[in-house]
Protein backbone atom coordinates (compact mmCIF):
# COMPACT_ATOMS: atom_id res chain seq x y z
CA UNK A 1 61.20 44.05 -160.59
CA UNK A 2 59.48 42.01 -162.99
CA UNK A 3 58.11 39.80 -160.95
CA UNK A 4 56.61 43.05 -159.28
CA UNK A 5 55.59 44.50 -162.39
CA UNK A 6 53.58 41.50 -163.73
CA UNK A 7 51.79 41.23 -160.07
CA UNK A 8 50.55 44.61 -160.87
CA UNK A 9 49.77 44.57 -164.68
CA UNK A 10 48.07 40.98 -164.43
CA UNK A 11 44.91 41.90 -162.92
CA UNK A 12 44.41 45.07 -165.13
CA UNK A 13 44.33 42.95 -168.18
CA UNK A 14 42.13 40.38 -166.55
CA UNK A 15 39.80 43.19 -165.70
CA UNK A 16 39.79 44.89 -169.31
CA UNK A 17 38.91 41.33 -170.80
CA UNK A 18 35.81 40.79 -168.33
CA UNK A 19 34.87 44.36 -169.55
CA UNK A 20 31.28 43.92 -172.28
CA UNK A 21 30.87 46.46 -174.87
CA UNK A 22 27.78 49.16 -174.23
CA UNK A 23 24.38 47.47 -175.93
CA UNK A 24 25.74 43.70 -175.09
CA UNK A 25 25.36 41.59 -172.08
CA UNK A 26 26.55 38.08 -171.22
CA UNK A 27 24.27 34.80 -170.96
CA UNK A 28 27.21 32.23 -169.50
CA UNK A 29 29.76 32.38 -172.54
CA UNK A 30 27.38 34.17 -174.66
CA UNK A 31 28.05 37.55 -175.30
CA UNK A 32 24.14 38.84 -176.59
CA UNK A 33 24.61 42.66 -178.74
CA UNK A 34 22.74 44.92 -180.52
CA UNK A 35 23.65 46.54 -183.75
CA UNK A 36 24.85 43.52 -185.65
CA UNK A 37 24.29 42.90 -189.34
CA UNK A 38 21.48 40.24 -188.78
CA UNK A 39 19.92 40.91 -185.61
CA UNK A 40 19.65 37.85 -182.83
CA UNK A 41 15.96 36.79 -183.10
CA UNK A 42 14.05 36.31 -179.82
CA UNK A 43 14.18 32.80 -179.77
CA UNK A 44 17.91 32.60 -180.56
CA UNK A 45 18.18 34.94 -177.24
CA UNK A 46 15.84 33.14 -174.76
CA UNK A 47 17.86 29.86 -176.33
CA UNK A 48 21.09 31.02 -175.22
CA UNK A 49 19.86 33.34 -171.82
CA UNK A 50 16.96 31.23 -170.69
CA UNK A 51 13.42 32.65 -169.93
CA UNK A 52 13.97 36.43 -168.90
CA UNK A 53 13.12 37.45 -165.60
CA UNK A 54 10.03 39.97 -166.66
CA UNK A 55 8.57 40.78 -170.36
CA UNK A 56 6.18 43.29 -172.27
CA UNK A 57 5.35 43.72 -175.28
CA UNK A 58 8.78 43.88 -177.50
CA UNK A 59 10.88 44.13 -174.66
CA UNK A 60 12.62 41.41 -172.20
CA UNK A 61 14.19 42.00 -169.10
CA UNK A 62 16.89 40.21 -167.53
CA UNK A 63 18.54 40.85 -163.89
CA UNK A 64 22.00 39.69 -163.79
CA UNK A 65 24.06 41.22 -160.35
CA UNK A 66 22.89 44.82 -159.40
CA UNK A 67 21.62 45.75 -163.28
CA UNK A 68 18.57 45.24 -165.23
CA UNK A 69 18.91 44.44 -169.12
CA UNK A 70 16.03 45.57 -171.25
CA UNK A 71 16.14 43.76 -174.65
CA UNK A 72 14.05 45.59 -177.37
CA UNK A 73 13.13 44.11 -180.22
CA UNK A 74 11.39 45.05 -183.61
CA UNK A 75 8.18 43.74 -184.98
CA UNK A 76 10.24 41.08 -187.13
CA UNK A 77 11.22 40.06 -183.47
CA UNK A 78 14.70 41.19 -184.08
CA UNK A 79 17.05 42.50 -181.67
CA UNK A 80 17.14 46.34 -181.53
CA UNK A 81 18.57 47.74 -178.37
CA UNK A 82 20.18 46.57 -175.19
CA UNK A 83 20.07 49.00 -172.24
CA UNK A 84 21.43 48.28 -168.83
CA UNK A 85 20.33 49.69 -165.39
CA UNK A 86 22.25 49.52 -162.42
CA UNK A 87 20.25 49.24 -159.09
């Protein structure tokens, strides 16, 4: 029975620690979120997530699987917002 019970339980908890909060995303073992005390700068982001796939203005965008990140960032170049799009 435990043997059972661990089968089952196992891949719920490797789910739940795959899961990102909302306004984050991952760049390899970076986890990249908005809302923090002192913001991620630009450069510190296209350091850790490479060049973006697309850009405008204040914003960078990012494909990673079937969703589209869209970094916003203030005039100090600041992170802002995060908001994902799934295709």
């Amino acid at each position: 029975m435990k043997k059972c019970l661990s089968l089952i339980l196992l891949p719920m908890f490797v789910l739940a620690s795959q899961q990102v909060p909302a306004g984050s995303m991952m760049c390899g073992t970076h986890l990249i979120e908005d809302g923090q005390i002192n913001g991620q700068s630009r450069s510190e982001i296209e350091e850790k997530c490479g060049t973006p796939d697309s850009s405008s203005g204040n914003e960078l965008y990012y494909e990673q699987g079937n969703a589209t990140y869209k970094l916003h960032f203030n005039d100090s170049n600041e992170l802002e917002s995060i908001t994902e799009e799934v295709k």
